[in-house]
Protein backbone atom coordinates (compact mmCIF):
# COMPACT_ATOMS: atom_id res chain seq x y z
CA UNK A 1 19.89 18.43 1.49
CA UNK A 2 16.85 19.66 -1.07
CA UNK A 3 13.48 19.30 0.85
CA UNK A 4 12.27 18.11 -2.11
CA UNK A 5 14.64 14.84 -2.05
CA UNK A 6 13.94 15.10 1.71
CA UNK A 7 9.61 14.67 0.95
CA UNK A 8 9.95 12.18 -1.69
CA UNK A 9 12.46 9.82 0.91
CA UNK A 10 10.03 10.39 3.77
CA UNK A 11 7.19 9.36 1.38
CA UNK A 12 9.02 6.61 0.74
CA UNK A 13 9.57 5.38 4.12
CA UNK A 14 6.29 6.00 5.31
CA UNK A 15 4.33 3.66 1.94
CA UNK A 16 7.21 1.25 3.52
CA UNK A 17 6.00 1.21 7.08
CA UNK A 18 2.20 1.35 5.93
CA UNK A 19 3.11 -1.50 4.18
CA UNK A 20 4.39 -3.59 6.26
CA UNK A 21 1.67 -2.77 9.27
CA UNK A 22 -0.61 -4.02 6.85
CA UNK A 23 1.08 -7.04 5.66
CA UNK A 24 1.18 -7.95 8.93
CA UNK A 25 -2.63 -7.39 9.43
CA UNK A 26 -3.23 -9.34 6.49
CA UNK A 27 -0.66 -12.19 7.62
CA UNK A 28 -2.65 -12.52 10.72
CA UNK A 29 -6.03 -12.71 9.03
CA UNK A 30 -4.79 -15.10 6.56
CA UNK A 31 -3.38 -17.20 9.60
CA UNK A 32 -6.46 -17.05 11.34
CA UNK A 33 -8.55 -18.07 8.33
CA UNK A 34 -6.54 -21.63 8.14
CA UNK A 35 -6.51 -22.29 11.40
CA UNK A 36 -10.43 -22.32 11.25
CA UNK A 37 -10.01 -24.30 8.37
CA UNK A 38 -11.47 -21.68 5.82
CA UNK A 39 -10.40 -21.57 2.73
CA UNK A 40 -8.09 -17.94 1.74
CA UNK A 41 -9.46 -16.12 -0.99
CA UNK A 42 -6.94 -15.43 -3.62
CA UNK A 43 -5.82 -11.99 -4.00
CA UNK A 44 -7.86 -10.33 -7.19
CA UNK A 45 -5.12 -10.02 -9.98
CA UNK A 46 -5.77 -5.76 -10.05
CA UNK A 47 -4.08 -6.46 -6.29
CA UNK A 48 -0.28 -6.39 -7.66
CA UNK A 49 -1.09 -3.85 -10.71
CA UNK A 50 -2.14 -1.65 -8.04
CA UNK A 51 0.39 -2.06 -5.60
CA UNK A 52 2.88 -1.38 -8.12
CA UNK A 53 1.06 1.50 -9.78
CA UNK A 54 1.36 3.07 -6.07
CA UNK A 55 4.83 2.48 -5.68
CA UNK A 56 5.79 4.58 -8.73
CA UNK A 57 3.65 7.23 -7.76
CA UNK A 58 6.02 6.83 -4.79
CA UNK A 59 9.07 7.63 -7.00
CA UNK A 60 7.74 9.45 -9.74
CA UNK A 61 8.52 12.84 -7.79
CA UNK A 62 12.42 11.62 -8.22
CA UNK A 63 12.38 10.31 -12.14
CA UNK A 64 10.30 13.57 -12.54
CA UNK A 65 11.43 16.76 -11.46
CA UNK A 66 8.61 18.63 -10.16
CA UNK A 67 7.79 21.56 -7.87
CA UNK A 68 7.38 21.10 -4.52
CA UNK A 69 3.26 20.88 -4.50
CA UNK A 70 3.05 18.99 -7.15
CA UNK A 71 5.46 16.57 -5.65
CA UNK A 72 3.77 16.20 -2.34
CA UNK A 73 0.47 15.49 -4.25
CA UNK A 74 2.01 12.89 -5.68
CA UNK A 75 3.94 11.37 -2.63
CA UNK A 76 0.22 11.72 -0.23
CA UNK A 77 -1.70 10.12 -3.92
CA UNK A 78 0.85 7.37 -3.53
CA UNK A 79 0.17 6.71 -0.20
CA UNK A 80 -3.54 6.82 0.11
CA UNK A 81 -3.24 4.45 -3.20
CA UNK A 82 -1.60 2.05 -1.33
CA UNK A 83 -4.23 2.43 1.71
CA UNK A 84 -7.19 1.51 -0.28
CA UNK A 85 -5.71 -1.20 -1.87
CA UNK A 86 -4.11 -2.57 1.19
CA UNK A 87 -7.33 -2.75 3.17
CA UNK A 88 -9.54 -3.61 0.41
CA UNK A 89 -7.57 -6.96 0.82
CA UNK A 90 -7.77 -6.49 4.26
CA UNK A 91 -11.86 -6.16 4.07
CA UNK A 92 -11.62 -8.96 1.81
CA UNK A 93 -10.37 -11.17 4.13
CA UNK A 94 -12.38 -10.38 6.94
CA UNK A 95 -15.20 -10.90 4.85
CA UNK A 96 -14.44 -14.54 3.97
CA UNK A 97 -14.22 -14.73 8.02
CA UNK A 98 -17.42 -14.07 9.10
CA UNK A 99 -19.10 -15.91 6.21
């Protein structure tokens, strides 16, 4: 198998594991939010643009061919894209909490 292929599936798999450790952070926030009886704040609309922008930064290494470094950058940029936005909403949330 080309370790090229074998970054840009592990990339992969780890924006899909961040992602769902921090749904499920975000799940739980929203959850405890209504059971105070707060109201949720909406999601800013740059949320899903983002999201999605990080997700084909995810698989631009495989419509793309690229070399190896420059495919990594891509696969980490992807990742830490999906970070920020992911706890921004995360912060977000929180915030509404303690208010």
């Amino acid at each position: 198998m080309n370790i090229n292929l074998i970054v840009c599936i592990s990339g992969i798999l780890i924006w899909l594991l961040s992602f769902l450790v921090m749904n499920s952070k975000i799940n739980a926030q929203k959850k405890n939010l209504a059971a105070k009886g707060k109201n949720i704040p909406k999601a800013e609309t740059s949320f899903g643009a983002s999201l999605s922008l990080t997700i084909l930064v995810e698989l631009l290494p495989i419509i793309i061919p690229m070399k190896f470094f420059a495919e990594t950058v891509a696969c980490v940029c992807g990742l830490l894209g999906a970070y920020i936005v992911l706890n921004e909403r995360l912060i977000n949330l929180k915030k509404a909490d303690s208010e």
